[in-house]
Protein backbone atom coordinates (compact mmCIF):
# COMPACT_ATOMS: atom_id res chain seq x y z
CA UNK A 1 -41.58 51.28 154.54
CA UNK A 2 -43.47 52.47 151.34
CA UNK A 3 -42.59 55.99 149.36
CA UNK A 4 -44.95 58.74 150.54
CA UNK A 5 -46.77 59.68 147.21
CA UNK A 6 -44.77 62.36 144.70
CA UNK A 7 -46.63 65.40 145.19
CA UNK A 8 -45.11 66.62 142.17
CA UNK A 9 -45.40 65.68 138.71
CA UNK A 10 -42.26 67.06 137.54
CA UNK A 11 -39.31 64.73 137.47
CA UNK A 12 -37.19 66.86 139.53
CA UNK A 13 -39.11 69.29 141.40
CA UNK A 14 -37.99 72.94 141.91
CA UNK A 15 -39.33 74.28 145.10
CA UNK A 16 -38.86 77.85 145.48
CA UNK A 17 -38.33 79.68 149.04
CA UNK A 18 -40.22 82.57 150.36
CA UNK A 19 -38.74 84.29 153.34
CA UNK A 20 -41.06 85.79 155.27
CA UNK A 21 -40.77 89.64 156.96
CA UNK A 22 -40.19 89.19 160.77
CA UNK A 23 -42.97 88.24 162.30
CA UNK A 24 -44.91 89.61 165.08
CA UNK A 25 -43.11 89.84 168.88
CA UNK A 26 -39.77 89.11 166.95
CA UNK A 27 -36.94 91.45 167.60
CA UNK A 28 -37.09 92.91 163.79
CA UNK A 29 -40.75 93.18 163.10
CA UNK A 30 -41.09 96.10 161.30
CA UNK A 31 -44.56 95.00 158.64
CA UNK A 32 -47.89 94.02 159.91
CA UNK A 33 -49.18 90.67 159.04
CA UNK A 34 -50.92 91.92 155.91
CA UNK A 35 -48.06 94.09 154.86
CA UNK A 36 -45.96 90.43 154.95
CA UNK A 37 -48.67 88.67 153.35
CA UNK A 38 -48.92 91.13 150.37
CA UNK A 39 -45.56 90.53 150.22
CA UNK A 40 -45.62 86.58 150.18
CA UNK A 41 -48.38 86.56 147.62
CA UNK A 42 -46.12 88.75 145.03
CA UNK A 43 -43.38 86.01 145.12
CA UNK A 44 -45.90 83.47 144.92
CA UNK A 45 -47.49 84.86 141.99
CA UNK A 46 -43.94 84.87 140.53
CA UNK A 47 -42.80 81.77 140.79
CA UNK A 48 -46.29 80.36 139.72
CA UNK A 49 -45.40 82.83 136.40
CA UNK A 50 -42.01 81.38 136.05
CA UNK A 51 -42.74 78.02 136.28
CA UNK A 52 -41.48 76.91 139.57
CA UNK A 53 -42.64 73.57 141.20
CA UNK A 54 -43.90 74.09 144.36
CA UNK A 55 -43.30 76.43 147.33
CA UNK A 56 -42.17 76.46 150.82
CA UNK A 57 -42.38 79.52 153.27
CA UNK A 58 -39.42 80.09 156.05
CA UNK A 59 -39.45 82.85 158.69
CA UNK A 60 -35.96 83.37 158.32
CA UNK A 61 -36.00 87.01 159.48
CA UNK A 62 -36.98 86.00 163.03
CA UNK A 63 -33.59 85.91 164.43
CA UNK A 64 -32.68 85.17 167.00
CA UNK A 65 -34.58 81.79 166.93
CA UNK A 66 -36.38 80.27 169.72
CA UNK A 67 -35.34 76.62 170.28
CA UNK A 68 -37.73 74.33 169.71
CA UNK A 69 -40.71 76.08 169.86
CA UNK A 70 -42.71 79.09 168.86
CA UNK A 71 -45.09 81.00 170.43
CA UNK A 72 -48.66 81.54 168.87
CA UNK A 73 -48.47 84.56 168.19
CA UNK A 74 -45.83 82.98 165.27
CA UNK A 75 -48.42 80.53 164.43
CA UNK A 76 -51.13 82.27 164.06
CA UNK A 77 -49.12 84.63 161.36
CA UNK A 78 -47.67 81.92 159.66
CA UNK A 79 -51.32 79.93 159.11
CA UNK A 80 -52.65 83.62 157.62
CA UNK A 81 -50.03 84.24 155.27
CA UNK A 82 -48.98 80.57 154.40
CA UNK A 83 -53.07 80.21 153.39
CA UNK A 84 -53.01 83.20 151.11
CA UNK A 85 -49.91 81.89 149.29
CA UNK A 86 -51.58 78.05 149.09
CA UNK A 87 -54.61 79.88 147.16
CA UNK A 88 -52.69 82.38 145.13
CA UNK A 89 -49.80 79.58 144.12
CA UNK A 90 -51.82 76.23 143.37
CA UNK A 91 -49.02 74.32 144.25
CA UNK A 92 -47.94 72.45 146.70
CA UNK A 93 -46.37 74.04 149.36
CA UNK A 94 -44.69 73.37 152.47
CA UNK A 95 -43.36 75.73 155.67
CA UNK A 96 -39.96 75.58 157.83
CA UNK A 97 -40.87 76.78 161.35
CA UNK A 98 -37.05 78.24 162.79
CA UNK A 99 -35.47 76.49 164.99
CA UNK A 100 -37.15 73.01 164.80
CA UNK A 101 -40.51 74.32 165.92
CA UNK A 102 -42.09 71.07 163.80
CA UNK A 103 -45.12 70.78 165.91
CA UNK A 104 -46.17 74.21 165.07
CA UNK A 105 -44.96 73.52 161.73
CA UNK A 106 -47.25 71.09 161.35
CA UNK A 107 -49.96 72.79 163.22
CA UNK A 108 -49.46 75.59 160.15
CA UNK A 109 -49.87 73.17 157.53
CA UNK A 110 -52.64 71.61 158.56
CA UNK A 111 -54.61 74.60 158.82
CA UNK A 112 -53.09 76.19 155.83
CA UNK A 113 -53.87 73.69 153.39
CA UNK A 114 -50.33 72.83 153.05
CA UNK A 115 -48.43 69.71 151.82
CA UNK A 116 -45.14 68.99 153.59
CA UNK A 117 -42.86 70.47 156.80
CA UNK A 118 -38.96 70.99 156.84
CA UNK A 119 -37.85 69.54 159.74
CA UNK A 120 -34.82 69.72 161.25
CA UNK A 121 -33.93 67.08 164.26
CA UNK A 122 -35.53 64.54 163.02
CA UNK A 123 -33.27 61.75 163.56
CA UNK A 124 -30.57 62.18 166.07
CA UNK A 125 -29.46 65.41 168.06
CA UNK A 126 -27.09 68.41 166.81
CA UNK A 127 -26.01 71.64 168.56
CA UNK A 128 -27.09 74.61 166.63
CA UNK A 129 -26.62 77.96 167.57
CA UNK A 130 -29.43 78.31 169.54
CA UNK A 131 -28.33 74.93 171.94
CA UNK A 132 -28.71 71.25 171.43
CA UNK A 133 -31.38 70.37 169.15
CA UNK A 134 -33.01 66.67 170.00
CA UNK A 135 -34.60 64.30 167.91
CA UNK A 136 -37.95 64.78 167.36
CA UNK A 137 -39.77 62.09 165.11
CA UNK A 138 -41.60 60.22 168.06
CA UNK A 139 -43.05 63.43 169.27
CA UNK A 140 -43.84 64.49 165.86
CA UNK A 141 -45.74 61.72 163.96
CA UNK A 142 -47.45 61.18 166.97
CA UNK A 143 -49.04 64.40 166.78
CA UNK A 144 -49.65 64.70 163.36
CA UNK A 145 -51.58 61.50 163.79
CA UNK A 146 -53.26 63.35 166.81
CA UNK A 147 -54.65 66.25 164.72
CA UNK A 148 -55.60 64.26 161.60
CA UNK A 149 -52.58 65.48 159.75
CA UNK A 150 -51.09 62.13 158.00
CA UNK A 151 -51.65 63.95 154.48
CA UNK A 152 -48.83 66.37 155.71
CA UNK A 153 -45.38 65.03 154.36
CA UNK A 154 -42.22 65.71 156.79
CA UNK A 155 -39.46 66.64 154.70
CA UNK A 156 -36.19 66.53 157.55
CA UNK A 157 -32.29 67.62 157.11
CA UNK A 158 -29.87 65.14 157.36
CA UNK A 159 -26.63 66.66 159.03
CA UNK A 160 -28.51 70.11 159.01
CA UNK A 161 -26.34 73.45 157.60
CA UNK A 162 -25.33 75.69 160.50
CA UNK A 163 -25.09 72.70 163.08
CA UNK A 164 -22.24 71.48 165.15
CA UNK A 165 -22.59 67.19 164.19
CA UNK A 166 -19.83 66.44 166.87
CA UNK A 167 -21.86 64.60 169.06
CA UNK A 168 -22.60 61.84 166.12
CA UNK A 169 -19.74 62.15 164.29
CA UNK A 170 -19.44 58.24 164.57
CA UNK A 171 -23.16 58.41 162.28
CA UNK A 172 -22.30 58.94 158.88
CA UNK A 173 -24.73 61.22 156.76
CA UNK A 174 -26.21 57.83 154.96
CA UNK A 175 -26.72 56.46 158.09
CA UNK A 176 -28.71 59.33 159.39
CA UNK A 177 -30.74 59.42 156.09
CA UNK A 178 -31.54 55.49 156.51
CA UNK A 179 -32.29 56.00 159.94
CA UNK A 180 -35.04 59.16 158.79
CA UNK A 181 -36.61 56.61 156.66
CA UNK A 182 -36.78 54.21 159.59
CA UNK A 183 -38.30 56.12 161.92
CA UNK A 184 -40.79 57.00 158.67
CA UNK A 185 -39.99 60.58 157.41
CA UNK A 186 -41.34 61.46 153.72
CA UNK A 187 -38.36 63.05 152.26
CA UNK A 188 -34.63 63.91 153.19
CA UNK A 189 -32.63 67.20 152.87
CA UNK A 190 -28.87 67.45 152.20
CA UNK A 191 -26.95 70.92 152.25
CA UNK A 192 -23.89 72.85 152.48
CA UNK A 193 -22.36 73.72 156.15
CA UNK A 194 -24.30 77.16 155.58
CA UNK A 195 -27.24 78.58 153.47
CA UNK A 196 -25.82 78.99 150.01
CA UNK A 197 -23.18 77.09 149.87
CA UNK A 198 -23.95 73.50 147.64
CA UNK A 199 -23.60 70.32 149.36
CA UNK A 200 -20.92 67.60 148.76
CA UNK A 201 -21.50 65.38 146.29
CA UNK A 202 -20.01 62.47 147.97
CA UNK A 203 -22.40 63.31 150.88
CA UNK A 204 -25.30 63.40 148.33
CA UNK A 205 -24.14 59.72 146.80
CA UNK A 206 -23.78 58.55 150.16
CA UNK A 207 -27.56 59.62 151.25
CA UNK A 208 -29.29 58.13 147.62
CA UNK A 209 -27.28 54.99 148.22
CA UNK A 210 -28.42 54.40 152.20
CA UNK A 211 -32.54 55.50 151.90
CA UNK A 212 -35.58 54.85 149.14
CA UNK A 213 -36.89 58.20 150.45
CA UNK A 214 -37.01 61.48 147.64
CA UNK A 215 -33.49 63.17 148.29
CA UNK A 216 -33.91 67.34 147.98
CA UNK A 217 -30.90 69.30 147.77
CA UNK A 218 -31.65 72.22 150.27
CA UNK A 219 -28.93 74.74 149.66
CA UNK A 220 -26.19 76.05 147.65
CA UNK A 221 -27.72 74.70 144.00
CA UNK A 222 -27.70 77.74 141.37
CA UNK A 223 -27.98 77.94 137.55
CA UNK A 224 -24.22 77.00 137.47
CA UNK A 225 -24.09 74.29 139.25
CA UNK A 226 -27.70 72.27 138.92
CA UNK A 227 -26.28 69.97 136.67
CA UNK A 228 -23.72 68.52 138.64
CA UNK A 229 -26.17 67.84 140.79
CA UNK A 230 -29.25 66.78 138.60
CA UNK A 231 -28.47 63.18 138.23
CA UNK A 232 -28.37 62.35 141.87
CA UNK A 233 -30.69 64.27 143.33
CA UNK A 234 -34.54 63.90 143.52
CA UNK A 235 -35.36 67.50 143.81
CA UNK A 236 -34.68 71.10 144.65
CA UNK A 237 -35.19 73.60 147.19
CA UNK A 238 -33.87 77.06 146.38
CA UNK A 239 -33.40 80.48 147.67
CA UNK A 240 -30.51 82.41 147.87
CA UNK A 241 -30.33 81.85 143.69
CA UNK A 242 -33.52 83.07 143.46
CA UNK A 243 -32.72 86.12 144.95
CA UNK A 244 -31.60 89.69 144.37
CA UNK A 245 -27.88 90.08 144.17
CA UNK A 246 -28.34 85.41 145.22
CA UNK A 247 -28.37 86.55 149.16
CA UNK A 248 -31.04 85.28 150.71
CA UNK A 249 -32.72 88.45 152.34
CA UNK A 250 -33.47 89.53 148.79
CA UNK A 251 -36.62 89.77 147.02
CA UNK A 252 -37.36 87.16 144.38
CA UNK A 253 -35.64 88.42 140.95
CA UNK A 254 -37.79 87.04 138.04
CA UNK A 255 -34.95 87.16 135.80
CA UNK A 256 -32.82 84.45 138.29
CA UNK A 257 -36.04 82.56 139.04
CA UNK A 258 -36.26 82.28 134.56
CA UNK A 259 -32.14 81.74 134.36
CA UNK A 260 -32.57 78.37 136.46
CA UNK A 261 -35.51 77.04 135.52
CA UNK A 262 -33.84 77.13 131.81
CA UNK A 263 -30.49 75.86 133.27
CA UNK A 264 -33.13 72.70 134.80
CA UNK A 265 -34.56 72.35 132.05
CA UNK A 266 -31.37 71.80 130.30
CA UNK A 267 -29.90 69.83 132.47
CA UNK A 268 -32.74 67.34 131.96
């Protein structure tokens, strides 16, 4: 099948992560949907300032995560703030709906404005944490087609961080990744066994040499590191480096955002 279109025009896109305050009904919700939006909209700004390539928003704080689904109360938050950081940003931008809620996720985007999901599931099943985790392309692309969405890339992890892969251990990672492209994803995501650690390199070789889909590198990349990785990988998704103290439930630190961006630049 044919390459979705870049939606970047940088070579190797940096996409930055905002994490999100929990959201409303979760079991930490302490901010009102404005007070997280004002919130969003400041690291948005930032990253604009600082030069990063696009944006994706995760509502990481929602723990524990519902499996497979979200309920609208999630979705209605998510299209409100996810909006505001589209207009403030002009970039594109993209949302990760925890755990493998990609319907909603690409209910969100559609009304947001937004350019790509993170899905995980895609191809094959795991067992995360919160239970066994199907595959959920058919569903998915069906309903995007449904709703008029088909300008709405799907962006999916291949042998997703914090994931039990047990059950296909006899699939290796480049045969999941050709298999994404088969059943006509837009992008694949490699990473670490958990968020911030880098992934393997061999795994990273294995995925460019199996798909033509864009390959993002979807955890554990920093300033140190980005050009080990800059040759083989299509792109970037960051944000425990971008981080105070590089732990993801940080704020955005400028000053990190600046030190990789340079480090990118020279590893170009």
């Amino acid at each position: 099948m044919p390459r979705s279109p870049s939606l970047f025009a940088a070579p190797k896109p940096v996409v930055g992560m905002i994490h999100l305050g929990a959201l409303p009904g979760t079991p930490a919700s302490r901010s009102s949907v404005r007070e997280i939006e004002a919130q969003a909209v400041k690291e948005a700004k930032l990253y604009r300032e600082e030069g990063v390539h696009g944006i994706m928003l995760e509502n990481m704080h929602d723990t524990p995560y519902l499996r497979g689904h979200v309920g609208p109360e999630i979705v209605a938050a998510m299209a409100i703030v996810a909006r505001a950081v589209k207009d403030v940003a002009r970039l594109p931008c993209g949302v990760q709906l925890l755990a493998a809620a990609n319907t909603e996720a690409i209910a969100v985007a559609h009304a947001a404005g937004l350019d790509f999901i993170r899905a995980e599931g895609f191809a094959f099943a795991h067992v995360a944490d919160e239970g066994i985790i199907q595959s959920s392309a058919a569903e998915l692309l069906r309903y995007r087609r449904a709703i008029g969405a088909e300008r709405v890339q799907v962006w999916t992890d291949v042998k997703k961080k914090h994931s039990s892969h047990a059950i296909t251990a006899d699939v290796g990672i480049g045969e999941t990744a050709h298999a994404v492209e088969f059943m006509r994803g837009d992008a694949v995501i490699v990473t670490g066994a958990v968020t911030g650690d880098a992934p393997k390199p061999a795994d990273v070789r294995e995925v460019k040499g199996a798909t033509r889909l864009p390959v993002y590198l979807g955890s554990g990349v920093t300033a140190a590191n980005v050009g080990e990785f800059y040759a083989e990988a299509d792109g970037f998704i960051v944000g425990s480096e971008f981080k105070a103290g590089g732990h993801w439930s940080g704020a955005v630190d400028a000053k990190r955002v600046r030190r990789f961006m340079r480090a990118v630049g020279r590893a170009g």
